[in-house]
N, C-alpha and C. Protein backbone atom coordinates (compact mmCIF):
# COMPACT_ATOMS: atom_id res chain seq x y z
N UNK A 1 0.82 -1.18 0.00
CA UNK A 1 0.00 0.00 0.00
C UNK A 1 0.87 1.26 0.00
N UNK A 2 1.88 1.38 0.61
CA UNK A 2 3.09 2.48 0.96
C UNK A 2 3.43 2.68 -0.40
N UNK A 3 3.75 1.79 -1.07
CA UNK A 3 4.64 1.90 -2.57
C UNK A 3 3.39 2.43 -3.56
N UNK A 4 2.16 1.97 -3.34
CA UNK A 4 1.14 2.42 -4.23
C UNK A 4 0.59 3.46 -4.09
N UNK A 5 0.67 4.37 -2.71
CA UNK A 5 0.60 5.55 -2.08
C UNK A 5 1.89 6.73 -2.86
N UNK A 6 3.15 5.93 -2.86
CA UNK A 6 4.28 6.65 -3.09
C UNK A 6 3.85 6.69 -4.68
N UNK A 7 3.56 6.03 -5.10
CA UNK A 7 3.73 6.18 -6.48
C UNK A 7 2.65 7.44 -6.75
N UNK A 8 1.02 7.32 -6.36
CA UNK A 8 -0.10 7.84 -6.64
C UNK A 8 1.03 9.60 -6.40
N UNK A 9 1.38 9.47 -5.34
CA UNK A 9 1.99 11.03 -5.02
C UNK A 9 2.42 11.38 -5.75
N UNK A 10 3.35 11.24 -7.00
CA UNK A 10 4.40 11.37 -7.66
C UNK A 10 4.02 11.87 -9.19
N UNK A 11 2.91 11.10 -9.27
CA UNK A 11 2.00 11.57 -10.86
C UNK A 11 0.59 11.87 -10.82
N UNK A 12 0.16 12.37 -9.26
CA UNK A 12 -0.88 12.86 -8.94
C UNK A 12 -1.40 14.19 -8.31
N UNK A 13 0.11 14.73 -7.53
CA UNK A 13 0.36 16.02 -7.08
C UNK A 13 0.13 17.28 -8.19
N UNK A 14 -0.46 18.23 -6.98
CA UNK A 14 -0.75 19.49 -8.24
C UNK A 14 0.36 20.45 -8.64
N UNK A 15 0.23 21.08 -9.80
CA UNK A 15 1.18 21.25 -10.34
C UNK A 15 1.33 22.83 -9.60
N UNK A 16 2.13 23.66 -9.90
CA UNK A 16 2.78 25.41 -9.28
C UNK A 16 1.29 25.54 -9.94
N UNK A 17 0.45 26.44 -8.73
CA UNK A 17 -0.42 27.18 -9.88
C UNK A 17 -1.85 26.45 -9.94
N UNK A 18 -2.06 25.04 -10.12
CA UNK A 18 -2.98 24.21 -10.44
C UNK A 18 -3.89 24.18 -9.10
N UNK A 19 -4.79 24.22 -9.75
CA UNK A 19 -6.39 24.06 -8.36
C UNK A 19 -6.99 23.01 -8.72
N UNK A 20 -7.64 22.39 -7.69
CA UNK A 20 -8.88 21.43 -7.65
C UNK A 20 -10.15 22.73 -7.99
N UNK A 21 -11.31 21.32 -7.98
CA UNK A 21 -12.15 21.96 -8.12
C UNK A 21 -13.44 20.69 -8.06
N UNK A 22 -14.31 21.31 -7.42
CA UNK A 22 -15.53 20.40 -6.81
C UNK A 22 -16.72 21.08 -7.85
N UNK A 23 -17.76 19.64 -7.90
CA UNK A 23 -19.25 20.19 -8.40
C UNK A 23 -19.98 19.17 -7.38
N UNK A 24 -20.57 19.62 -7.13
CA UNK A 24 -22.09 19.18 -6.29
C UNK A 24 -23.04 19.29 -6.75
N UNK A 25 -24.18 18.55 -7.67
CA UNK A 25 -25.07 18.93 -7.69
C UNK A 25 -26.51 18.00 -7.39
N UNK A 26 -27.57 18.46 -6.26
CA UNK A 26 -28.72 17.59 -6.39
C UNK A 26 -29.70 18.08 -7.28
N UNK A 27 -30.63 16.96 -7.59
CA UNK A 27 -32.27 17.21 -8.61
C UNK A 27 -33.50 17.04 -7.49
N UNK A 28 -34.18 17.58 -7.49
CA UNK A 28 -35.44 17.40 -6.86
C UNK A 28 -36.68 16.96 -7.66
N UNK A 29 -37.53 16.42 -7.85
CA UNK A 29 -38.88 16.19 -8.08
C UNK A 29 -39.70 16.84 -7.23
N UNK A 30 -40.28 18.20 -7.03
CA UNK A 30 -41.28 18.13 -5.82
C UNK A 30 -42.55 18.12 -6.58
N UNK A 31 -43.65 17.01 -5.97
CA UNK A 31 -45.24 17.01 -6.28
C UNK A 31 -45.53 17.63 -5.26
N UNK A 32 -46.74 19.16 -5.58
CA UNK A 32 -47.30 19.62 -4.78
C UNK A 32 -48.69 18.98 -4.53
N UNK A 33 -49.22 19.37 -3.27
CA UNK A 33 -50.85 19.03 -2.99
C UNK A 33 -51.76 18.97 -4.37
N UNK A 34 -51.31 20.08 -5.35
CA UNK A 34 -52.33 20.44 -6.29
C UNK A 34 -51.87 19.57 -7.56
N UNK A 35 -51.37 18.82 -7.46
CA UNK A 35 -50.69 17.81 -8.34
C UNK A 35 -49.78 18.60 -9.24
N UNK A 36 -49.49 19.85 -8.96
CA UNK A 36 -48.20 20.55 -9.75
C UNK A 36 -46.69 19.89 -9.38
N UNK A 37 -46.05 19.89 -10.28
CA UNK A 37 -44.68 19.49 -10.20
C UNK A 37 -43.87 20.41 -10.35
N UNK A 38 -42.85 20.33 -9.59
CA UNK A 38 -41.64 21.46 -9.57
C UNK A 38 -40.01 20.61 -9.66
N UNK A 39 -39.33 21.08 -10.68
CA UNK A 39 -37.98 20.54 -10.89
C UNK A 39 -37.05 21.43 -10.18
N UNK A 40 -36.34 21.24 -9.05
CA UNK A 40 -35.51 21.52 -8.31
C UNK A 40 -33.73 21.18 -8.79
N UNK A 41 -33.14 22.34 -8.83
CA UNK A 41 -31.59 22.18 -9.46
C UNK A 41 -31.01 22.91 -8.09
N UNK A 42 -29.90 21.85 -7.48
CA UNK A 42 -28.99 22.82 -6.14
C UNK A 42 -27.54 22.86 -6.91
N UNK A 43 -26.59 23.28 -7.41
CA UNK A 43 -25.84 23.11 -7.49
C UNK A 43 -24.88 24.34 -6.98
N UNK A 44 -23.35 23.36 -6.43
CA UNK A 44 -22.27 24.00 -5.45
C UNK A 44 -21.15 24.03 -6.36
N UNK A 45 -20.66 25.32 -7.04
CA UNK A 45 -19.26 24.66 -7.56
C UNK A 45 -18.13 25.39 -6.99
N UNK A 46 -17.67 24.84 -6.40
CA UNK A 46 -15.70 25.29 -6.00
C UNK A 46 -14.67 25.25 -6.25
N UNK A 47 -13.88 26.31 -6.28
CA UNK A 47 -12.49 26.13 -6.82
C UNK A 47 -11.56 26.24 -5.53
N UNK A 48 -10.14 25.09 -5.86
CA UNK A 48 -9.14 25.64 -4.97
C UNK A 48 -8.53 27.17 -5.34
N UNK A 49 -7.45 27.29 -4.28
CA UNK A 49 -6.99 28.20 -4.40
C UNK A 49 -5.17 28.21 -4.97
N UNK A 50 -5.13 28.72 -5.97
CA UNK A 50 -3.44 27.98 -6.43
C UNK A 50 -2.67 28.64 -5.68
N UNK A 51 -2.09 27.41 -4.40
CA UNK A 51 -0.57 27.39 -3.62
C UNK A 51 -1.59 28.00 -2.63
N UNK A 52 -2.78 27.34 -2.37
CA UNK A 52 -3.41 27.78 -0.94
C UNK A 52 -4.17 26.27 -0.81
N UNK A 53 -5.43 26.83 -0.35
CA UNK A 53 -6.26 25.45 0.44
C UNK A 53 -7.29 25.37 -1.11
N UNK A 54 -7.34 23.41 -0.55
CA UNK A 54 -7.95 23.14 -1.64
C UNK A 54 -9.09 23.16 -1.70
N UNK A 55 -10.23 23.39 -2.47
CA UNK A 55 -11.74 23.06 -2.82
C UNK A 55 -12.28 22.14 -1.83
N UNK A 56 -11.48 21.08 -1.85
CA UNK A 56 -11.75 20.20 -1.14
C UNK A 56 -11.94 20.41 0.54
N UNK A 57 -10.59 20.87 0.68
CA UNK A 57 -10.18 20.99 2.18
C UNK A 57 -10.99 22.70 2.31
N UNK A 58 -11.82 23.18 1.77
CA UNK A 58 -12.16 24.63 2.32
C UNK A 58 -13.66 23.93 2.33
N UNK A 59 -14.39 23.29 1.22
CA UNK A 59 -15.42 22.53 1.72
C UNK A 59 -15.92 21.23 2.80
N UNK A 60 -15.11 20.77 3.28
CA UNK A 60 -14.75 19.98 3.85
C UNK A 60 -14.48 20.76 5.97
N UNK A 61 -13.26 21.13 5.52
CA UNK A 61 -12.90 22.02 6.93
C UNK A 61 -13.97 23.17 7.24
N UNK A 62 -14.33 24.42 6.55
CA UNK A 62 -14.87 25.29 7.03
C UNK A 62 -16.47 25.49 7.17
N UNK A 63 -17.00 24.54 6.95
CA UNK A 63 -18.23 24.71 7.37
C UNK A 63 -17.91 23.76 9.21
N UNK A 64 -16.96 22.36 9.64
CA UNK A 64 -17.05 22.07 10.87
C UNK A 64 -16.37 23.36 11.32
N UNK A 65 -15.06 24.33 11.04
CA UNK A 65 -14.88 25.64 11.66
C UNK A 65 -15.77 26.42 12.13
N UNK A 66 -17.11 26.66 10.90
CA UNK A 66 -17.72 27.91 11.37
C UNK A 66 -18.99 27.28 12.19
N UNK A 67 -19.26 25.83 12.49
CA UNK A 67 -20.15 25.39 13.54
C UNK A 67 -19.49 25.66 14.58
N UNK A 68 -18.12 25.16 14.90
CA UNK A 68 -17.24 25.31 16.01
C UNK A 68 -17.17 26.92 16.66
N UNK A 69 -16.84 27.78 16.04
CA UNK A 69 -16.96 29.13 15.78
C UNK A 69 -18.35 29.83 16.37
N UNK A 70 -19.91 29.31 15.73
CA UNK A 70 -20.73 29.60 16.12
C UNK A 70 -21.26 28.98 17.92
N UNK A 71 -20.62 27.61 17.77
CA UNK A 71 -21.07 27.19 19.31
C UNK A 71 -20.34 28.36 20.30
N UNK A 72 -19.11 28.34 19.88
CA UNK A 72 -18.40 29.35 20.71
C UNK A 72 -18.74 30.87 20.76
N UNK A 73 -19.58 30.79 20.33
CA UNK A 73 -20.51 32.21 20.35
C UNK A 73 -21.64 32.25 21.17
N UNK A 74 -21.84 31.29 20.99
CA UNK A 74 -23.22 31.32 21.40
C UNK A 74 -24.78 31.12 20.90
N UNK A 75 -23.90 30.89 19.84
CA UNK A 75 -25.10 31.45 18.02
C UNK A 75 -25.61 29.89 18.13
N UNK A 76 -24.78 28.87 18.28
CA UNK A 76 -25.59 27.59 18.39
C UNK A 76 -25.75 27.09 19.73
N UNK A 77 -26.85 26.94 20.15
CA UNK A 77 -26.97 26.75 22.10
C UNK A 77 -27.39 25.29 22.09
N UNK A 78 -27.69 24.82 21.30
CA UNK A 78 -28.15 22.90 21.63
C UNK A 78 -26.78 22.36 21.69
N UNK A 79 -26.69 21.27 22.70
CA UNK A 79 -26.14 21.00 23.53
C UNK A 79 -26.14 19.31 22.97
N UNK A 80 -25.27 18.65 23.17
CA UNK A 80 -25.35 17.10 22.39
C UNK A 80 -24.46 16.59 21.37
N UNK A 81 -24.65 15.11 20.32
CA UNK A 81 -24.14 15.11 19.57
C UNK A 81 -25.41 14.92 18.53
N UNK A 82 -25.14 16.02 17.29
CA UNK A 82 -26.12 16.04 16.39
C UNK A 82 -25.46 15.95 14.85
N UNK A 83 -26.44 15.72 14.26
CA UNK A 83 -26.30 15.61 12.53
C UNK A 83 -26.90 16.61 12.69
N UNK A 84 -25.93 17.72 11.24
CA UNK A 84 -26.97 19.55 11.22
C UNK A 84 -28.11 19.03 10.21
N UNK A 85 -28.90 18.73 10.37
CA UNK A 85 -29.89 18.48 10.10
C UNK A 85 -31.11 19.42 10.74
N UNK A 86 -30.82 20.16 11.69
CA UNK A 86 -31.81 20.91 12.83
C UNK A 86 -31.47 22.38 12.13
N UNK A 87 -32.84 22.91 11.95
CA UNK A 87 -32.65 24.09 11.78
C UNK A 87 -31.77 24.84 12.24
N UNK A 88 -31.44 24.63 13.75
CA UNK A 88 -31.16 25.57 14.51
C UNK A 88 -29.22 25.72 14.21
N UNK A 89 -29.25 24.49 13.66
CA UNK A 89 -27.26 24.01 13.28
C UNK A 89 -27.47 24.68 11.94
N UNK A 90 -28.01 23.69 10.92
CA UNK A 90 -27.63 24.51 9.39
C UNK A 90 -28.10 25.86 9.23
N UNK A 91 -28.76 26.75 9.44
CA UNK A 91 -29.23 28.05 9.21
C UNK A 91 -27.94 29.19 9.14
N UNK A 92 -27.82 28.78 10.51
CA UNK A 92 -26.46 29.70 10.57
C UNK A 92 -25.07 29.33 9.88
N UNK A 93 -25.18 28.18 10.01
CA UNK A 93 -23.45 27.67 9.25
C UNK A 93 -23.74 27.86 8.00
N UNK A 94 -24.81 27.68 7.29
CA UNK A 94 -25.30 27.98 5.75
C UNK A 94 -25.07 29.54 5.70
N UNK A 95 -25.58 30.35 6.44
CA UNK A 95 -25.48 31.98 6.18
C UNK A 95 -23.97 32.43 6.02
N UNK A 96 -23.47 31.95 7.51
CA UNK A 96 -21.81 32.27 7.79
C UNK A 96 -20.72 31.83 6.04
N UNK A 97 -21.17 30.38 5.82
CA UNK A 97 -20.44 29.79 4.90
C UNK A 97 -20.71 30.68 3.38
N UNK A 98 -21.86 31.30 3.42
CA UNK A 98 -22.63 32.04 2.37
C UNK A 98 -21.28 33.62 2.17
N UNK A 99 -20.93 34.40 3.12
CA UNK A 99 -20.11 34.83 3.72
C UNK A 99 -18.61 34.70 2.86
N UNK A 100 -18.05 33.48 2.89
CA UNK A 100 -17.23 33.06 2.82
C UNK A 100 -17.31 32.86 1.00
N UNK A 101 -18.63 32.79 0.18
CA UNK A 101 -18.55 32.54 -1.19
C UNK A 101 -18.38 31.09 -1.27
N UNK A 102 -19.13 30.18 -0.10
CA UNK A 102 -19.25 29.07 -0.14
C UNK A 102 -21.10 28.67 -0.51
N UNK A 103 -21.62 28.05 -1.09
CA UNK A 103 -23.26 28.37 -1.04
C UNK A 103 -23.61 27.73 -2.45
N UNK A 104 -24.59 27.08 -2.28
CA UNK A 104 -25.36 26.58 -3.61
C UNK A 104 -26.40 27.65 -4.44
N UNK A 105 -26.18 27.06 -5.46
CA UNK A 105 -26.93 28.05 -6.33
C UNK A 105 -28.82 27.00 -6.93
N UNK A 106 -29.50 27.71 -6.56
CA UNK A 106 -30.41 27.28 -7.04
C UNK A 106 -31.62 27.59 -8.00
N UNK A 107 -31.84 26.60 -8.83
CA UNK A 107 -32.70 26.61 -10.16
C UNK A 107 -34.00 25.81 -10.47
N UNK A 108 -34.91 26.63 -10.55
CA UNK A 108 -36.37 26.20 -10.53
C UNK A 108 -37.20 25.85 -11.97
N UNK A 109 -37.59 24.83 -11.94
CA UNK A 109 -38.44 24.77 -13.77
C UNK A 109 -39.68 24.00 -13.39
């Protein structure tokens, strides 16, 4: 595994200059009560930063930062171990991260 690790490093590393770059995207179907249908588009796209942090590691790291950040504020007061799934977690880390030029873009048909 070491030697197949060493190797991956060697012809896989980014080049002076070169960024990653992430796409995210979900589809929705929503059926309303009135039997209307709505096509839902979320899409996230990110770039690294060349000879800084990657796409990866800024999506990844700074949204657990700015939860960490907000508990220590005060901004998140529930107490536990949770999936942000609760309004009360994603709202704010979504706004803060929004902030940052982190944030999905969304498209309605």
């Amino acid at each position: 595994m070491d030697a197949l690790v060493e190797q991956m490093q060697s012809i896989m590393k980014y080049e002076p200059n070169e960024q990653d770059m992430i796409v995210l995207q979900h589809e929705f179907t929503v059926k309303w009560d009135n039997n209307r249908q709505q096509h839902i588009c979320s899409c996230l796209v990110e770039y690294g930063e060349p000879g800084g942090d990657s796409a990866m590691a800024r999506t990844v790291g700074l949204p657990a930062a700015t939860a960490v950040h907000l508990i220590a504020q005060k901004a998140i007061s529930i107490t536990g171990v949770h999936i942000p799934i609760l309004d009360v977690i994603f709202i704010p880390v979504l706004a803060k991260l929004k902030e940052l030029q982190i944030c999905f873009k969304e498209s309605n048909n």
